[in-house]
C-alpha atoms as a PDB file:
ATOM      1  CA  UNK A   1      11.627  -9.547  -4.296  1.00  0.00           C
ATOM      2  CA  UNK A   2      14.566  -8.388  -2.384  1.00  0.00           C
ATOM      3  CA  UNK A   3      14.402  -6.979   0.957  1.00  0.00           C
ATOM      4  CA  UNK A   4      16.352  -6.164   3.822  1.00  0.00           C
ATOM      5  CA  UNK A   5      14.951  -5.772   7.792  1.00  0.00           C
ATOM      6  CA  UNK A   6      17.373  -3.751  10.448  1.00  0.00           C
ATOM      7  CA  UNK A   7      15.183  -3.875  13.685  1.00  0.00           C
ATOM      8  CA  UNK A   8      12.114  -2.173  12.786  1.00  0.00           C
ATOM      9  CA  UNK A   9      12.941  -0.967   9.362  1.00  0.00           C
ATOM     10  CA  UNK A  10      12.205  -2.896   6.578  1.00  0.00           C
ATOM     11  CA  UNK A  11      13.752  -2.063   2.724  1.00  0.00           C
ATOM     12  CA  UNK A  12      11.549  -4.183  -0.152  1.00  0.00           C
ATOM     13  CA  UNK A  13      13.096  -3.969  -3.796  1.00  0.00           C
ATOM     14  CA  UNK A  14      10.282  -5.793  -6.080  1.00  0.00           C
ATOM     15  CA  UNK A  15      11.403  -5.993  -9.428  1.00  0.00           C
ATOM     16  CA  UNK A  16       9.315  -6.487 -12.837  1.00  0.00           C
ATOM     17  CA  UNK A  17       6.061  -8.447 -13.158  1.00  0.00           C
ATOM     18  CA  UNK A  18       5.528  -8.563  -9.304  1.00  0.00           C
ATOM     19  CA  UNK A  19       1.695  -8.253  -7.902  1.00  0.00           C
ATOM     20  CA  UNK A  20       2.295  -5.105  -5.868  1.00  0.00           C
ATOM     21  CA  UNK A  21      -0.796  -6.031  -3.131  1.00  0.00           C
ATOM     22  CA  UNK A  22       0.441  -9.609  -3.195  1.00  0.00           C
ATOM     23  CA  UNK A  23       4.284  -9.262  -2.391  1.00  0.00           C
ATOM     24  CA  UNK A  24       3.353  -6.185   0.270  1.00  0.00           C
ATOM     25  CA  UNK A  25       1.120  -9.044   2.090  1.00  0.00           C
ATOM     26  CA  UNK A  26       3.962 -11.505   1.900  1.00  0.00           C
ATOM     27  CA  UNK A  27       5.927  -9.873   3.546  1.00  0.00           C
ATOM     28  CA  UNK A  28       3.852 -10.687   6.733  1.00  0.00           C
ATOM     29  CA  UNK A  29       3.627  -7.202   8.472  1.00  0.00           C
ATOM     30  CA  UNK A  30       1.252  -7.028  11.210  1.00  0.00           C
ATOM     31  CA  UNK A  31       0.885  -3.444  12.425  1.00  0.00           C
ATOM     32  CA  UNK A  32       3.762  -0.704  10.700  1.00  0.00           C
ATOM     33  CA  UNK A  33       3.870   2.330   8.163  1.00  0.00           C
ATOM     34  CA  UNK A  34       4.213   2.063   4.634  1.00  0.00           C
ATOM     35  CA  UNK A  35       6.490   5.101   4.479  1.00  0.00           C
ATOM     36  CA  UNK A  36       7.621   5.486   0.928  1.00  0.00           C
ATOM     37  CA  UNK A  37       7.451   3.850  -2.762  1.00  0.00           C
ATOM     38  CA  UNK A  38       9.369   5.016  -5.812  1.00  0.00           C
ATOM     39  CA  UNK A  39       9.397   3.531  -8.826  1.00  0.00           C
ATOM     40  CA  UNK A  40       7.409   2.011 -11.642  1.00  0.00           C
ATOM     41  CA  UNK A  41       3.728   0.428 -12.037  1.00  0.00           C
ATOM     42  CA  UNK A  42       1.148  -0.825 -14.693  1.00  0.00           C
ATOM     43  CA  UNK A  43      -2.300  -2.120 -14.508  1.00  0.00           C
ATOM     44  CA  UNK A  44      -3.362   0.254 -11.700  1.00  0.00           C
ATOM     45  CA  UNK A  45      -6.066   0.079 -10.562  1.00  0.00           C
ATOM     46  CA  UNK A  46      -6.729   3.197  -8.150  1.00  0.00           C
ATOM     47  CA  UNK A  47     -10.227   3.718  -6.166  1.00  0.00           C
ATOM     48  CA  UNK A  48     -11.864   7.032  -4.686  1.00  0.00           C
ATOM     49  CA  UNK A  49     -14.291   6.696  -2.009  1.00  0.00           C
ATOM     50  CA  UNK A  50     -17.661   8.618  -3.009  1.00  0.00           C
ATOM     51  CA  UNK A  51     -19.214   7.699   0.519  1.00  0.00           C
ATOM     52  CA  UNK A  52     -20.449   4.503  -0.368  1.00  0.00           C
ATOM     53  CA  UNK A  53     -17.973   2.420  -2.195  1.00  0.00           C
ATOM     54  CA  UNK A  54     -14.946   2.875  -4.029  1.00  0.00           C
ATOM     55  CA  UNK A  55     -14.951   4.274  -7.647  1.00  0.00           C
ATOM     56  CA  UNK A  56     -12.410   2.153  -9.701  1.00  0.00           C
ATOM     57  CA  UNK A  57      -9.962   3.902 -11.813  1.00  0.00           C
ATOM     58  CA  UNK A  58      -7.197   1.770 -14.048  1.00  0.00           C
ATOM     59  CA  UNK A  59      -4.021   3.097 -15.913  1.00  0.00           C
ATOM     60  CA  UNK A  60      -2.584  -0.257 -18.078  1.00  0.00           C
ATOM     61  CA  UNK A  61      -0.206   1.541 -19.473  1.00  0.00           C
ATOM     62  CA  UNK A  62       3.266   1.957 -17.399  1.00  0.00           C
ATOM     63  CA  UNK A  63       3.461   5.002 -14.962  1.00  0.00           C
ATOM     64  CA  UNK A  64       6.222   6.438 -12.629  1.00  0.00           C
ATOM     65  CA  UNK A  65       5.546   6.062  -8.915  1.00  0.00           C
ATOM     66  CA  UNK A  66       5.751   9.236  -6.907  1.00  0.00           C
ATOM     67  CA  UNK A  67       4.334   8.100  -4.037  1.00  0.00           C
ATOM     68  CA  UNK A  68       2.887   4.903  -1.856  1.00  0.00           C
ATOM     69  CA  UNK A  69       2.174   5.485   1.623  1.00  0.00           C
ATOM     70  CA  UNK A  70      -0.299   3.361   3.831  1.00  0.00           C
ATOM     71  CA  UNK A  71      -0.337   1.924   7.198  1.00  0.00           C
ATOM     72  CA  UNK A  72      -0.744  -2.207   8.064  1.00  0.00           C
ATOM     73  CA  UNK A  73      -2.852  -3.387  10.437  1.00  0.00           C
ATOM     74  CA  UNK A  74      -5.494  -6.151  11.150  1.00  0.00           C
ATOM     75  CA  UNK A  75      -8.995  -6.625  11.440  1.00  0.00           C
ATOM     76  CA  UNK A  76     -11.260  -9.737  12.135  1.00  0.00           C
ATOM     77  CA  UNK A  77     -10.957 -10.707   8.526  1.00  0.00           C
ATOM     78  CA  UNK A  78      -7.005 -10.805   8.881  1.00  0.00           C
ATOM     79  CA  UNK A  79      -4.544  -8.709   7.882  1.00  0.00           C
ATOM     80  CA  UNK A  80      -5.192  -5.562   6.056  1.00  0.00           C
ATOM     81  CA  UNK A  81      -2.823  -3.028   3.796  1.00  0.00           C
ATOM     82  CA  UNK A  82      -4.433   0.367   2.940  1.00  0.00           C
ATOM     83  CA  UNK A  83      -2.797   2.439   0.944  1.00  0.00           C
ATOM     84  CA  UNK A  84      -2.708   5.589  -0.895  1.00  0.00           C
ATOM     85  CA  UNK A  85       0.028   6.294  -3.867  1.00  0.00           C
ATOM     86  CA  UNK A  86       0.382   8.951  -6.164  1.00  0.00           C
ATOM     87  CA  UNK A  87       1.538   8.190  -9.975  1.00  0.00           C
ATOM     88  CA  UNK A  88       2.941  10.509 -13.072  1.00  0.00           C
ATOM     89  CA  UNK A  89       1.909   9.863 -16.617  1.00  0.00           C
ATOM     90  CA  UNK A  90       4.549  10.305 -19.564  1.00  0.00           C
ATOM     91  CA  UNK A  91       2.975  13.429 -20.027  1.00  0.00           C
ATOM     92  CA  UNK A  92       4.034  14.437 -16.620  1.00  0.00           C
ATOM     93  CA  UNK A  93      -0.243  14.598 -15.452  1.00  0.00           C
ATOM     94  CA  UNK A  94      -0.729  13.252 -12.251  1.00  0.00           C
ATOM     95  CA  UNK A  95      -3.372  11.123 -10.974  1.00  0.00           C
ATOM     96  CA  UNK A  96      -3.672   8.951  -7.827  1.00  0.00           C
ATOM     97  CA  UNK A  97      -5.685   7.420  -5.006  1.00  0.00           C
ATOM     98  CA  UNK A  98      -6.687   4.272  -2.873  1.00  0.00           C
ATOM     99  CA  UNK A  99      -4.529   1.182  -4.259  1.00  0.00           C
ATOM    100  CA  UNK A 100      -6.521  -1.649  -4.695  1.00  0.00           C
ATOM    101  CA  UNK A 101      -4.010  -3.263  -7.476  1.00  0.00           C
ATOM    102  CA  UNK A 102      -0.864  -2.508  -9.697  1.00  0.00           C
ATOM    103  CA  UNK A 103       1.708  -4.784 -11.779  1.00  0.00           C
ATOM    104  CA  UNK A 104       5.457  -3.552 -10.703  1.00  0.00           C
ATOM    105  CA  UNK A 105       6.849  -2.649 -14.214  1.00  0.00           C
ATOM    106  CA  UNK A 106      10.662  -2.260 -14.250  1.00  0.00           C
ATOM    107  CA  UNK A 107      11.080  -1.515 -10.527  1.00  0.00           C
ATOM    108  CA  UNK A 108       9.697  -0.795  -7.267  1.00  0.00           C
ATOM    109  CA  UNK A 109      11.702   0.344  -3.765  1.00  0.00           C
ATOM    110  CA  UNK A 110       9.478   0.891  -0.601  1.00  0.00           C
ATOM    111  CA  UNK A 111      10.489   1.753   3.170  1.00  0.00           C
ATOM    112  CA  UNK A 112       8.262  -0.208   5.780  1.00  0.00           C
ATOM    113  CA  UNK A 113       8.953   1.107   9.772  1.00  0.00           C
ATOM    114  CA  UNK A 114       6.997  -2.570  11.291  1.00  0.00           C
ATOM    115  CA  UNK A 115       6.159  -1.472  14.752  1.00  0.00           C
ATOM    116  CA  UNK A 116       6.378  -3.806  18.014  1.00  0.00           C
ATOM    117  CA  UNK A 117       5.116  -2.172  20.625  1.00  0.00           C
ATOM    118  CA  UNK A 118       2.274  -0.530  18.807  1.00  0.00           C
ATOM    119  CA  UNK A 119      -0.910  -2.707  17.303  1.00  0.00           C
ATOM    120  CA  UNK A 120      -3.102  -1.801  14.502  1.00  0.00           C
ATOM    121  CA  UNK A 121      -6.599  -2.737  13.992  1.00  0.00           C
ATOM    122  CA  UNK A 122      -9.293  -1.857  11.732  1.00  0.00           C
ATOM    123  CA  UNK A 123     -12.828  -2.253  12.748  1.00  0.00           C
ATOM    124  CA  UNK A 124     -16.136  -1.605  10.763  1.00  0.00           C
ATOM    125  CA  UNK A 125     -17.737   2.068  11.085  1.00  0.00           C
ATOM    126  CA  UNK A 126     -20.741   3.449  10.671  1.00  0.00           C
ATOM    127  CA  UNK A 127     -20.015   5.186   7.350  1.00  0.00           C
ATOM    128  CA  UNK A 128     -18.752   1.982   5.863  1.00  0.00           C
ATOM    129  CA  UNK A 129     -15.314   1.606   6.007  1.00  0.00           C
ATOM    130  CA  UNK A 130     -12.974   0.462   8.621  1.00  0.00           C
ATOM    131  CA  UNK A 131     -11.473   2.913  11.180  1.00  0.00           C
ATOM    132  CA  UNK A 132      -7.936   2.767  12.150  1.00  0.00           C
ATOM    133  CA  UNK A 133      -7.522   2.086  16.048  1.00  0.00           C
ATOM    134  CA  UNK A 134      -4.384   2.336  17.508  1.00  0.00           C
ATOM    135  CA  UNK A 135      -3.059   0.677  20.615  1.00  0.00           C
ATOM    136  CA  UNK A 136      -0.421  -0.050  22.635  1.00  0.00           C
ATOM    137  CA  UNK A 137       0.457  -4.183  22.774  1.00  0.00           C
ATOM    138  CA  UNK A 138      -0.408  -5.925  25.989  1.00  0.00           C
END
């Protein structure tokens, strides 16, 4: 992973073979925007929410990224990434949803804005996910 932080932007270059999740929650971000993701994945593994749960979806084969956006926050269980991304087939089809995994395959370059005077937290809500509440820090 390569990366490069100017105040409250952060640049990430992951390169082949990196757990997408894992090097995203490395990084350490607390409460920011995951504004943008180009690249390449494999072994995604997207999820739709039916009301209940998520529906798992996987893709082994390698895919272009289109898009990866998401926000960071935390919630009594720690810290929390959700994210949504977009991906292109080598037929040109398109397919996304909820990430809950993906491989990096070749490449991957994503724009974080970490915020500082904003906090993020997720709590539980009655339809079974966790809301986003934002705040300003105190």
């Amino acid at each position: 992973m390569f990366q490069v932080k100017e105040e409250r932007d952060l640049f990430v270059r992951l390169v082949d073979g990196e757990d997408l999740m894992a090097s995203l929650g490395q990084l350490g971000v607390e409460s920011g925007v995951l504004l943008a993701g180009i690249g390449m994945l494999r072994a995604l593994r997207t999820g739709y929410w039916n009301g209940k749960n998520y529906e798992e979806h996987r893709i082994e084969e390698p895919v272009e990224l289109l898009s990866l956006q998401g926000t960071f926050a935390t919630s009594a269980a720690g810290r929390v990434l959700h994210a949504h991304v977009s991906v292109a087939r080598p037929d040109g089809t398109v397919c996304g949803g909820h990430l809950l995994g993906a491989v990096v395959a070749n490449t991957a370059e994503i724009a974080i804005r970490v915020f500082d005077e904003l906090r993020l937290e997720r709590r539980p809500q009655p339809w079974g996910g966790e809301g986003l509440f934002p705040a300003v820090r105190r």
